[in-house]
PDB file of N, CA and C in Angstrom:
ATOM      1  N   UNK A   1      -9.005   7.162   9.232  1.00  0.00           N
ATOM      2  CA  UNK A   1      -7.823   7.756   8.645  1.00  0.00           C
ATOM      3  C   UNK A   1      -7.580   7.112   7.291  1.00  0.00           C
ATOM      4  N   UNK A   2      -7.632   7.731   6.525  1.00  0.00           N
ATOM      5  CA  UNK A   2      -7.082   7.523   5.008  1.00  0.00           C
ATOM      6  C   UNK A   2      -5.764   7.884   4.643  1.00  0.00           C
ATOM      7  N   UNK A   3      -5.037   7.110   4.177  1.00  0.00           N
ATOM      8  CA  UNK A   3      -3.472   7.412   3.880  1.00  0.00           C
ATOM      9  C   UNK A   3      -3.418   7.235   1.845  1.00  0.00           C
ATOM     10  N   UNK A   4      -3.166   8.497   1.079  1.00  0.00           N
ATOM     11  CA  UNK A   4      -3.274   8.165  -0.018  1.00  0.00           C
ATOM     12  C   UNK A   4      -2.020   8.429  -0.645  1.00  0.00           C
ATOM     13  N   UNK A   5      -1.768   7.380  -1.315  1.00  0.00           N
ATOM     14  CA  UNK A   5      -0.783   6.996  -2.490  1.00  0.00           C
ATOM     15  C   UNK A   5      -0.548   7.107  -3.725  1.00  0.00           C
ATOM     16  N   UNK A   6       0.167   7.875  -4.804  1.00  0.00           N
ATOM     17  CA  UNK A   6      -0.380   8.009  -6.165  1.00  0.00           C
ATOM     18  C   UNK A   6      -0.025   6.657  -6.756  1.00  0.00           C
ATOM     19  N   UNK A   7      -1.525   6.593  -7.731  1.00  0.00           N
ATOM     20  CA  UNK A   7      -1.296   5.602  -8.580  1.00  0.00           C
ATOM     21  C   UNK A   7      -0.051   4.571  -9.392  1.00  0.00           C
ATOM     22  N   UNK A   8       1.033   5.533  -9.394  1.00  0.00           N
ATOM     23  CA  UNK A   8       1.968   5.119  -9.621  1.00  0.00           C
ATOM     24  C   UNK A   8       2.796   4.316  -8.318  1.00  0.00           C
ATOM     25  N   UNK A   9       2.699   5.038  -7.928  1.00  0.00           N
ATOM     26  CA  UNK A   9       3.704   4.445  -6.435  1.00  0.00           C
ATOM     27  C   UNK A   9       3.186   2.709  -6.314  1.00  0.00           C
ATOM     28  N   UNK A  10       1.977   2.942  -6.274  1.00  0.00           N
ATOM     29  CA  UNK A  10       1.281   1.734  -6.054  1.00  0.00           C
ATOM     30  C   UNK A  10       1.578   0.494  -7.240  1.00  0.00           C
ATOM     31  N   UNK A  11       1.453   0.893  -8.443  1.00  0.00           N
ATOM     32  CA  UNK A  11       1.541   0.137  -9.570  1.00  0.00           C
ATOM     33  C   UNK A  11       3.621  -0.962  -9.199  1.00  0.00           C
ATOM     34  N   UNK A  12       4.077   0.404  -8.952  1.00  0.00           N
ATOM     35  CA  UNK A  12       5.520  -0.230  -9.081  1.00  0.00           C
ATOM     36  C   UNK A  12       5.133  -0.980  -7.610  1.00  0.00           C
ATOM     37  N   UNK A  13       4.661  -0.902  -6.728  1.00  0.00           N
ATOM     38  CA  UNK A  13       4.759  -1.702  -5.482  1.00  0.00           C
ATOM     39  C   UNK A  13       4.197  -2.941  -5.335  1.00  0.00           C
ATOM     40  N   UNK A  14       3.121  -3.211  -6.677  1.00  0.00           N
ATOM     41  CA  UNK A  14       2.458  -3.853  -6.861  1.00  0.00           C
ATOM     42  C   UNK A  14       3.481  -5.079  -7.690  1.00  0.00           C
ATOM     43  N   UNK A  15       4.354  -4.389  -8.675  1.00  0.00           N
ATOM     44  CA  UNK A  15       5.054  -5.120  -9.738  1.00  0.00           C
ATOM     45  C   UNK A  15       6.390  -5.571  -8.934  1.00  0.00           C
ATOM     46  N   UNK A  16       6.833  -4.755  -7.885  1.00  0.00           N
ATOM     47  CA  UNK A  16       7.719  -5.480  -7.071  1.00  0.00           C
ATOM     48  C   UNK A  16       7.279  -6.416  -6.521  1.00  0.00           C
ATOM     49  N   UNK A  17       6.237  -6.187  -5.515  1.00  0.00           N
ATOM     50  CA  UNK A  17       5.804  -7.864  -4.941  1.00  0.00           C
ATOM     51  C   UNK A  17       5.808  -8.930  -5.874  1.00  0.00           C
ATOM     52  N   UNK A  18       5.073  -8.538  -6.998  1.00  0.00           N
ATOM     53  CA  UNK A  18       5.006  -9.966  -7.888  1.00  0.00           C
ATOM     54  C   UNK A  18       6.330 -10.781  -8.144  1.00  0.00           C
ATOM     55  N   UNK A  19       7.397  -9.555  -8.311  1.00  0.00           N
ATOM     56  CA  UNK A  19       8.600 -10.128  -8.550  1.00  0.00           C
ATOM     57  C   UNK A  19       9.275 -10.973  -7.550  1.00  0.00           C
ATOM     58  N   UNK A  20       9.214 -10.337  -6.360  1.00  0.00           N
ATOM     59  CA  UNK A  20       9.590 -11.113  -5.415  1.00  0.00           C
ATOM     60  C   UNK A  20       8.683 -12.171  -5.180  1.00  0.00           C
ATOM     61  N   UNK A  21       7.732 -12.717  -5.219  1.00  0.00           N
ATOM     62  CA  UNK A  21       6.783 -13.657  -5.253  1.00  0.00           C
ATOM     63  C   UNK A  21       7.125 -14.628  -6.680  1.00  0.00           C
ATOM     64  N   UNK A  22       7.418 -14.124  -7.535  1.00  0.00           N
ATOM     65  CA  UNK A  22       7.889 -14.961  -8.597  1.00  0.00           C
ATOM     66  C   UNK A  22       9.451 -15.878  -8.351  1.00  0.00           C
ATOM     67  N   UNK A  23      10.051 -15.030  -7.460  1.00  0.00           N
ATOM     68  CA  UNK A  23      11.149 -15.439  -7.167  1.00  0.00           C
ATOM     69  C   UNK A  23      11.254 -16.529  -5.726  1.00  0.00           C
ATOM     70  N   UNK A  24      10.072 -16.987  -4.765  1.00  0.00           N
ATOM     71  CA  UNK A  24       9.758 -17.154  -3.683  1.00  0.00           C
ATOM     72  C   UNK A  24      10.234 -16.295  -2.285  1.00  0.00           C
ATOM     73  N   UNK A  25      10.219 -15.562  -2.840  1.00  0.00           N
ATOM     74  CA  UNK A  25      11.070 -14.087  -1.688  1.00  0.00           C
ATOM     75  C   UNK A  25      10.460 -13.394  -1.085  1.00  0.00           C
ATOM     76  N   UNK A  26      10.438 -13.332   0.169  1.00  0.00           N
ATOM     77  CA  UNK A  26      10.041 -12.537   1.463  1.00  0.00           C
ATOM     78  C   UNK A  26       9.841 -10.903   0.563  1.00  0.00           C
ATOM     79  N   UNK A  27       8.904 -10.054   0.298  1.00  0.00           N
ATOM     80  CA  UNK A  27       8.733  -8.990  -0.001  1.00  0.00           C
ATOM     81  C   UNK A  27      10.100  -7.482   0.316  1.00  0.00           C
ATOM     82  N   UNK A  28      10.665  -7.609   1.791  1.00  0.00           N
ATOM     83  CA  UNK A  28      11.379  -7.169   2.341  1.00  0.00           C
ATOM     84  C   UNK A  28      12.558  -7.393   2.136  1.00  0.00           C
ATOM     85  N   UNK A  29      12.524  -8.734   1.598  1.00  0.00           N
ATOM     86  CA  UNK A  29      14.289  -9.487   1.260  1.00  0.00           C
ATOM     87  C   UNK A  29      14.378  -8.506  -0.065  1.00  0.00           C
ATOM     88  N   UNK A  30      13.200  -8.785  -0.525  1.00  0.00           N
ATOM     89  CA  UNK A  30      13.760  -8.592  -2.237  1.00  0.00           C
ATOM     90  C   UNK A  30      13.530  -6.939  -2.440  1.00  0.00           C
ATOM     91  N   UNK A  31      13.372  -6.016  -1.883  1.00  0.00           N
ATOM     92  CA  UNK A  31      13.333  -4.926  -1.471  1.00  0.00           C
ATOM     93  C   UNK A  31      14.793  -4.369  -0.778  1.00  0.00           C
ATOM     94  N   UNK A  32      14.706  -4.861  -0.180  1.00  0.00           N
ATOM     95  CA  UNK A  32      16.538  -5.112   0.556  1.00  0.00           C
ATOM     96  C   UNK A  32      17.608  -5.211  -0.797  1.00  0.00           C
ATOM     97  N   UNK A  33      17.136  -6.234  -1.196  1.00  0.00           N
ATOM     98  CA  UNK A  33      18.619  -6.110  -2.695  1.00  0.00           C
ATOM     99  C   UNK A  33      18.250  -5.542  -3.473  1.00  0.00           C
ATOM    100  N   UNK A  34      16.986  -5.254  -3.862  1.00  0.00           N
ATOM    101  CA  UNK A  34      16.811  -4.082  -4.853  1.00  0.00           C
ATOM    102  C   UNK A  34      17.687  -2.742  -4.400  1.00  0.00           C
ATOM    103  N   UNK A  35      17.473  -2.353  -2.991  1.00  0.00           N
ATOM    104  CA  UNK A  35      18.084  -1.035  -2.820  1.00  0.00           C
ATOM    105  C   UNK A  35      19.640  -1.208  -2.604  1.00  0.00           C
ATOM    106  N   UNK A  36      20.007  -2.404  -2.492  1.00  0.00           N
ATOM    107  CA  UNK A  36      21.853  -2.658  -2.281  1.00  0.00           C
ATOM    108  C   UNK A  36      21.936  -2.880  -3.184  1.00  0.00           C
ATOM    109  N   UNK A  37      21.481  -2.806  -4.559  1.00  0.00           N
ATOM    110  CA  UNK A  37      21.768  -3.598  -5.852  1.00  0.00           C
ATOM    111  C   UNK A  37      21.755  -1.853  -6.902  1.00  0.00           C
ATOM    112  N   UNK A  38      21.332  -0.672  -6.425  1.00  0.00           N
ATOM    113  CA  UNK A  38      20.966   0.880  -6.446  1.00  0.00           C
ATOM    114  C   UNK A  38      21.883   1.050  -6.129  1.00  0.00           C
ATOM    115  N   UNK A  39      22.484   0.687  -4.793  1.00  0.00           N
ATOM    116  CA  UNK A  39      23.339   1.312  -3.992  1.00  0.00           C
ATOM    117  C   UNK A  39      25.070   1.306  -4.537  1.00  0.00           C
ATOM    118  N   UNK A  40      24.582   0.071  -5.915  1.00  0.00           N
ATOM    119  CA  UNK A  40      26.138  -0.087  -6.357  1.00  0.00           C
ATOM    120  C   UNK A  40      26.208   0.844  -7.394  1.00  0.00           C
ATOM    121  N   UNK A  41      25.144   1.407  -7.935  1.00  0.00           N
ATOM    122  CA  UNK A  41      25.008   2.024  -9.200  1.00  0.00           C
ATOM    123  C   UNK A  41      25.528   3.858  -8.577  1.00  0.00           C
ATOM    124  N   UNK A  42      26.410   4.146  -9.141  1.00  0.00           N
ATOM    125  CA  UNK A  42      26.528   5.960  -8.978  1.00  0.00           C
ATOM    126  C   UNK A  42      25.019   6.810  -8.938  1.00  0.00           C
ATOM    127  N   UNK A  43      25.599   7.601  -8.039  1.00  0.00           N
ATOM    128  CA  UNK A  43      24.440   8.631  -8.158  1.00  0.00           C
ATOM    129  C   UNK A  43      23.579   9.085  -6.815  1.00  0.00           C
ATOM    130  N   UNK A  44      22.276   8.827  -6.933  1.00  0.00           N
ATOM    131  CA  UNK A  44      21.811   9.660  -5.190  1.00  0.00           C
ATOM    132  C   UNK A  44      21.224   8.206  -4.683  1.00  0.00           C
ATOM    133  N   UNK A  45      21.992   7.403  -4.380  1.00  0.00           N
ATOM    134  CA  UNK A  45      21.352   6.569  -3.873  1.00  0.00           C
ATOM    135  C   UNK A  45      21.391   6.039  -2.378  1.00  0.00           C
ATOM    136  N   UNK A  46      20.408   5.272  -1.566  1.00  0.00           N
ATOM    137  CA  UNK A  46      20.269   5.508   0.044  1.00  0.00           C
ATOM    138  C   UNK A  46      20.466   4.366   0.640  1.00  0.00           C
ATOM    139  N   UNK A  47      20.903   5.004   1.921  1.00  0.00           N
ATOM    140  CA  UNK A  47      21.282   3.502   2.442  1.00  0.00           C
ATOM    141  C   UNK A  47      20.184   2.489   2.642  1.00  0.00           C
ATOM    142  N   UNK A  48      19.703   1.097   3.252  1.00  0.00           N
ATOM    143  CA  UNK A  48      18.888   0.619   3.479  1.00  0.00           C
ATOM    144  C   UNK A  48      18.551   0.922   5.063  1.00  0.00           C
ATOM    145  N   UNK A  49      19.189   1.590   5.653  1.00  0.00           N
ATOM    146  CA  UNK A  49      18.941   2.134   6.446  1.00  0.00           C
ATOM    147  C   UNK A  49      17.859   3.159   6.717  1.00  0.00           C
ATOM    148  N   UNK A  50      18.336   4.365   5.559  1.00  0.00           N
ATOM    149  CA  UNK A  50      17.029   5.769   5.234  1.00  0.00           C
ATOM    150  C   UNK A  50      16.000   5.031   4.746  1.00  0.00           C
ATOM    151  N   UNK A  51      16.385   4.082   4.045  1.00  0.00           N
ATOM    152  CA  UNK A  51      14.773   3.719   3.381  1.00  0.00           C
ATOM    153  C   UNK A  51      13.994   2.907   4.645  1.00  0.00           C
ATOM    154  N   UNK A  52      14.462   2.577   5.713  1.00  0.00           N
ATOM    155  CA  UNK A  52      13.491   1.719   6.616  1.00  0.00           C
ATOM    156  C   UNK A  52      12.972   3.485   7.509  1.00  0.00           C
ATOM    157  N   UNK A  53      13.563   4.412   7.758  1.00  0.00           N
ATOM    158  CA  UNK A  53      13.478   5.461   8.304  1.00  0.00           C
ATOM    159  C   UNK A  53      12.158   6.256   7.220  1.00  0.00           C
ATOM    160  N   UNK A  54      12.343   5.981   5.980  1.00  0.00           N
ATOM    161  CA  UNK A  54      11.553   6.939   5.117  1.00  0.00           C
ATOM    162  C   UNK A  54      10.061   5.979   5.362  1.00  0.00           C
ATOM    163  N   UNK A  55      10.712   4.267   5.215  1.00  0.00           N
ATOM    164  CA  UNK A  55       9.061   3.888   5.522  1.00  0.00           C
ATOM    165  C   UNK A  55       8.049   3.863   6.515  1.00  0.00           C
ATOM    166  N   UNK A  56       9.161   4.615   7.527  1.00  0.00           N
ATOM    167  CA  UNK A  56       8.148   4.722   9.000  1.00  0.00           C
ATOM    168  C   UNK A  56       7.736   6.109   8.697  1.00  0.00           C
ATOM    169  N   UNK A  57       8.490   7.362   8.175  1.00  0.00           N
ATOM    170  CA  UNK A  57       7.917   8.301   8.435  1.00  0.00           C
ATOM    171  C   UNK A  57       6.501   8.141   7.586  1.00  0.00           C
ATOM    172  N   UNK A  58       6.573   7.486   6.621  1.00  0.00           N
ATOM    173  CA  UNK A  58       5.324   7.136   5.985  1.00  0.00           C
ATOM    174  C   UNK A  58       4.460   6.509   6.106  1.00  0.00           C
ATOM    175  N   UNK A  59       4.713   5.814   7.217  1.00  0.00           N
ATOM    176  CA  UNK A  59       3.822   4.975   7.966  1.00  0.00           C
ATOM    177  C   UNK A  59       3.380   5.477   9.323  1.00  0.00           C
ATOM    178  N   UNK A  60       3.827   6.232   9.841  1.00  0.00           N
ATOM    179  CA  UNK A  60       3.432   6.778  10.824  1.00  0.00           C
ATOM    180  C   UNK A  60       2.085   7.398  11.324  1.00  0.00           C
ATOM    181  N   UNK A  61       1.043   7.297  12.113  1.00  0.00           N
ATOM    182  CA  UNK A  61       0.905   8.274  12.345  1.00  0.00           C
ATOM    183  C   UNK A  61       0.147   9.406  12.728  1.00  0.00           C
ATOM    184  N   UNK A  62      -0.144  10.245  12.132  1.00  0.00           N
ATOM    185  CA  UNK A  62      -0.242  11.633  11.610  1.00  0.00           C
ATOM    186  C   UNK A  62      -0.480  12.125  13.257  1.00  0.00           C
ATOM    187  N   UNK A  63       0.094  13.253  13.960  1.00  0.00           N
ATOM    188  CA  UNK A  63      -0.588  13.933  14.746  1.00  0.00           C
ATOM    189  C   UNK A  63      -2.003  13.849  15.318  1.00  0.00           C
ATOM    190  N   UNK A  64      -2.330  14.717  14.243  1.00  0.00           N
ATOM    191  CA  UNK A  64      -4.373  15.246  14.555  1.00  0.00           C
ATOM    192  C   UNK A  64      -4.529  14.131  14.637  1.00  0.00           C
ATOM    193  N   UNK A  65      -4.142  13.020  14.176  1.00  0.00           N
ATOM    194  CA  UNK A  65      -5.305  11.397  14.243  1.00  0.00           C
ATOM    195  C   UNK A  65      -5.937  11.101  15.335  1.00  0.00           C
ATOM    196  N   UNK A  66      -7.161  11.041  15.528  1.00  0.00           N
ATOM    197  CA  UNK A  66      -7.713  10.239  16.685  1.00  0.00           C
ATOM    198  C   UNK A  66      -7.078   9.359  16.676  1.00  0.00           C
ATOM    199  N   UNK A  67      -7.609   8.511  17.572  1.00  0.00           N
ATOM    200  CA  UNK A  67      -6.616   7.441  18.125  1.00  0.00           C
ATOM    201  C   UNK A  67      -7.988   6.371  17.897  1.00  0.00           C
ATOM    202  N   UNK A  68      -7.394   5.074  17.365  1.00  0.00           N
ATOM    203  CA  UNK A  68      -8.924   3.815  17.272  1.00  0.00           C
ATOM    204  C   UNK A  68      -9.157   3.829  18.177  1.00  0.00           C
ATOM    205  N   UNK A  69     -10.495   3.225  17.469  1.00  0.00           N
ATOM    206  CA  UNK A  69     -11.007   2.352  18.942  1.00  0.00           C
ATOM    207  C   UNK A  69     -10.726   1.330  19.647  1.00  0.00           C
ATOM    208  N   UNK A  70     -11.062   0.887  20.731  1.00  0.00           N
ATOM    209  CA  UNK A  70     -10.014  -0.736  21.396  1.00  0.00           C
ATOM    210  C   UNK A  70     -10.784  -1.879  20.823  1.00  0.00           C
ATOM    211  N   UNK A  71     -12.209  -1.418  20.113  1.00  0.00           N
ATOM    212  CA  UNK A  71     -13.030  -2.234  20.019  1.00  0.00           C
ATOM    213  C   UNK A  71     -13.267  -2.315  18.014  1.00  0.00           C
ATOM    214  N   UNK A  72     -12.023  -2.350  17.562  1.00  0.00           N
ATOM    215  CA  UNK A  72     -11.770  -1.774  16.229  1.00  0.00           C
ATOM    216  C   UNK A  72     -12.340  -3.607  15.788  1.00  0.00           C
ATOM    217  N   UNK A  73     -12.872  -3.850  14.266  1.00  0.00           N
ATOM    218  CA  UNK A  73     -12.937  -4.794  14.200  1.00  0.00           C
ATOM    219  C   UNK A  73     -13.050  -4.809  12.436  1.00  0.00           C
ATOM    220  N   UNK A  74     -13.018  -5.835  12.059  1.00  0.00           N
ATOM    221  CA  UNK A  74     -13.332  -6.137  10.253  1.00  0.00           C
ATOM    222  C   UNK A  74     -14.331  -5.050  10.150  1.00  0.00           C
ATOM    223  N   UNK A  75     -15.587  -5.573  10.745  1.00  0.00           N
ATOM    224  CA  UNK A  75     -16.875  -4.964  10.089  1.00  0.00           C
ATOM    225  C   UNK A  75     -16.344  -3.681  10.075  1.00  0.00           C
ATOM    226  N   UNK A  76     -15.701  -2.629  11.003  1.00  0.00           N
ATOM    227  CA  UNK A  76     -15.273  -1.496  10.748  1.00  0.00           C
ATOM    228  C   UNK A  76     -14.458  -0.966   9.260  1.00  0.00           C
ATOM    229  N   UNK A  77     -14.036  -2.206   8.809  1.00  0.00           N
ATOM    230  CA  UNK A  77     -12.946  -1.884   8.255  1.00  0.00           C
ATOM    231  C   UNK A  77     -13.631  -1.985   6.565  1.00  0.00           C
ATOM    232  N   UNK A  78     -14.867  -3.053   6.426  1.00  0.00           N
ATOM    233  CA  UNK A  78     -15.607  -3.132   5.238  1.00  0.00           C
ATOM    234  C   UNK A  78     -17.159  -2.429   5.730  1.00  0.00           C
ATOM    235  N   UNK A  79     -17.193  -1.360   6.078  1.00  0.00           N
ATOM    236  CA  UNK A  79     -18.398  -0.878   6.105  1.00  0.00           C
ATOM    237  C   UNK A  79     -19.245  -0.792   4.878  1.00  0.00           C
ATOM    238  N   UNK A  80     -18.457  -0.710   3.674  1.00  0.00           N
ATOM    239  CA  UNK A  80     -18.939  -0.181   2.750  1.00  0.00           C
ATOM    240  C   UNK A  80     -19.358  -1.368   1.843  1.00  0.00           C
ATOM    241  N   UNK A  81     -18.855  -2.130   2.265  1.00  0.00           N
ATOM    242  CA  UNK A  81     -19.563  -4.273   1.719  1.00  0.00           C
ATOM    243  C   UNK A  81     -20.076  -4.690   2.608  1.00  0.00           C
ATOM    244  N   UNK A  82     -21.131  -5.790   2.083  1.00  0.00           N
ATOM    245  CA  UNK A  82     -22.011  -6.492   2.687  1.00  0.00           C
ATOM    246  C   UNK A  82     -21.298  -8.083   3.042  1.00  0.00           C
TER     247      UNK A  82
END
Protein backbone atom coordinates (compact mmCIF):
# COMPACT_ATOMS: atom_id res chain seq x y z
CA UNK A 1 0.00 0.00 0.00
CA UNK A 2 1.26 3.35 -1.00
CA UNK A 3 -0.22 6.43 0.64
CA UNK A 4 0.75 9.65 -1.47
CA UNK A 5 1.22 13.14 -0.31
CA UNK A 6 1.80 16.31 -2.39
CA UNK A 7 5.04 17.70 -2.27
CA UNK A 8 3.98 20.50 -0.54
CA UNK A 9 2.16 19.01 2.30
CA UNK A 10 5.30 17.27 2.99
CA UNK A 11 7.76 20.25 2.73
CA UNK A 12 5.58 22.25 5.46
CA UNK A 13 5.56 18.93 7.62
CA UNK A 14 8.96 18.67 7.22
CA UNK A 15 9.61 22.54 8.33
CA UNK A 16 7.25 22.01 11.25
CA UNK A 17 9.15 19.18 12.76
CA UNK A 18 12.32 21.07 12.50
CA UNK A 19 10.69 23.76 14.36
CA UNK A 20 9.53 21.86 16.97
CA UNK A 21 12.86 20.06 17.23
CA UNK A 22 14.57 23.41 17.32
CA UNK A 23 12.48 24.23 20.12
CA UNK A 24 13.03 20.63 22.05
CA UNK A 25 9.28 19.80 21.51
CA UNK A 26 7.43 16.65 21.21
CA UNK A 27 6.25 17.00 17.35
CA UNK A 28 2.48 16.71 18.60
CA UNK A 29 2.95 19.34 21.40
CA UNK A 30 4.07 21.81 18.95
CA UNK A 31 1.37 20.91 16.48
CA UNK A 32 -1.15 21.22 19.31
CA UNK A 33 -0.25 25.08 19.77
CA UNK A 34 0.22 25.70 16.39
CA UNK A 35 -3.52 24.82 15.86
CA UNK A 36 -4.71 26.67 19.37
CA UNK A 37 -2.50 29.47 18.43
CA UNK A 38 -5.00 29.43 14.58
CA UNK A 39 -7.67 28.89 16.69
CA UNK A 40 -7.26 32.48 18.23
CA UNK A 41 -6.95 34.05 14.88
CA UNK A 42 -10.70 34.76 13.08
CA UNK A 43 -11.78 32.82 10.39
CA UNK A 44 -12.27 28.86 9.46
CA UNK A 45 -10.35 27.56 11.94
CA UNK A 46 -10.62 23.79 13.77
CA UNK A 47 -10.75 22.50 16.79
CA UNK A 48 -7.78 20.25 17.90
CA UNK A 49 -10.13 17.90 18.16
CA UNK A 50 -11.14 17.69 14.00
CA UNK A 51 -7.64 17.83 13.35
CA UNK A 52 -6.83 14.49 15.43
CA UNK A 53 -10.20 13.11 13.54
CA UNK A 54 -8.85 14.48 10.03
CA UNK A 55 -5.44 12.68 10.93
CA UNK A 56 -6.97 9.35 11.33
CA UNK A 57 -9.16 9.63 8.45
CA UNK A 58 -5.85 10.04 6.73
CA UNK A 59 -4.28 7.57 8.26
CA UNK A 60 -6.54 5.04 8.01
CA UNK A 61 -6.82 2.29 6.19
CA UNK A 62 -8.27 2.16 2.87
CA UNK A 63 -11.02 -0.57 2.43
CA UNK A 64 -9.75 -2.71 -0.72
CA UNK A 65 -6.35 -2.99 1.31
CA UNK A 66 -5.18 -6.38 1.82
CA UNK A 67 -4.40 -6.84 5.02
CA UNK A 68 -0.16 -7.52 5.88
CA UNK A 69 1.36 -10.10 6.45
CA UNK A 70 1.99 -11.43 10.24
CA UNK A 71 5.33 -12.13 8.98
CA UNK A 72 5.87 -8.35 7.72
CA UNK A 73 9.53 -7.41 8.29
CA UNK A 74 12.35 -4.48 7.30
CA UNK A 75 13.58 -6.49 4.39
CA UNK A 76 9.92 -6.09 3.16
CA UNK A 77 9.93 -2.69 3.67
CA UNK A 78 13.57 -1.87 1.73
CA UNK A 79 13.17 -4.26 -1.06
CA UNK A 80 14.38 -1.91 -3.31
CA UNK A 81 18.08 -1.43 -1.25
CA UNK A 82 20.64 -3.66 -0.66
Amino acid sequence: MQIEIENKIIDVLEKLRAQAAAQQMPFDTYLGQFVEADQAAPGDAITLEEFDRILDEVSATPPNAPPLPTDFSRADIYTDHD
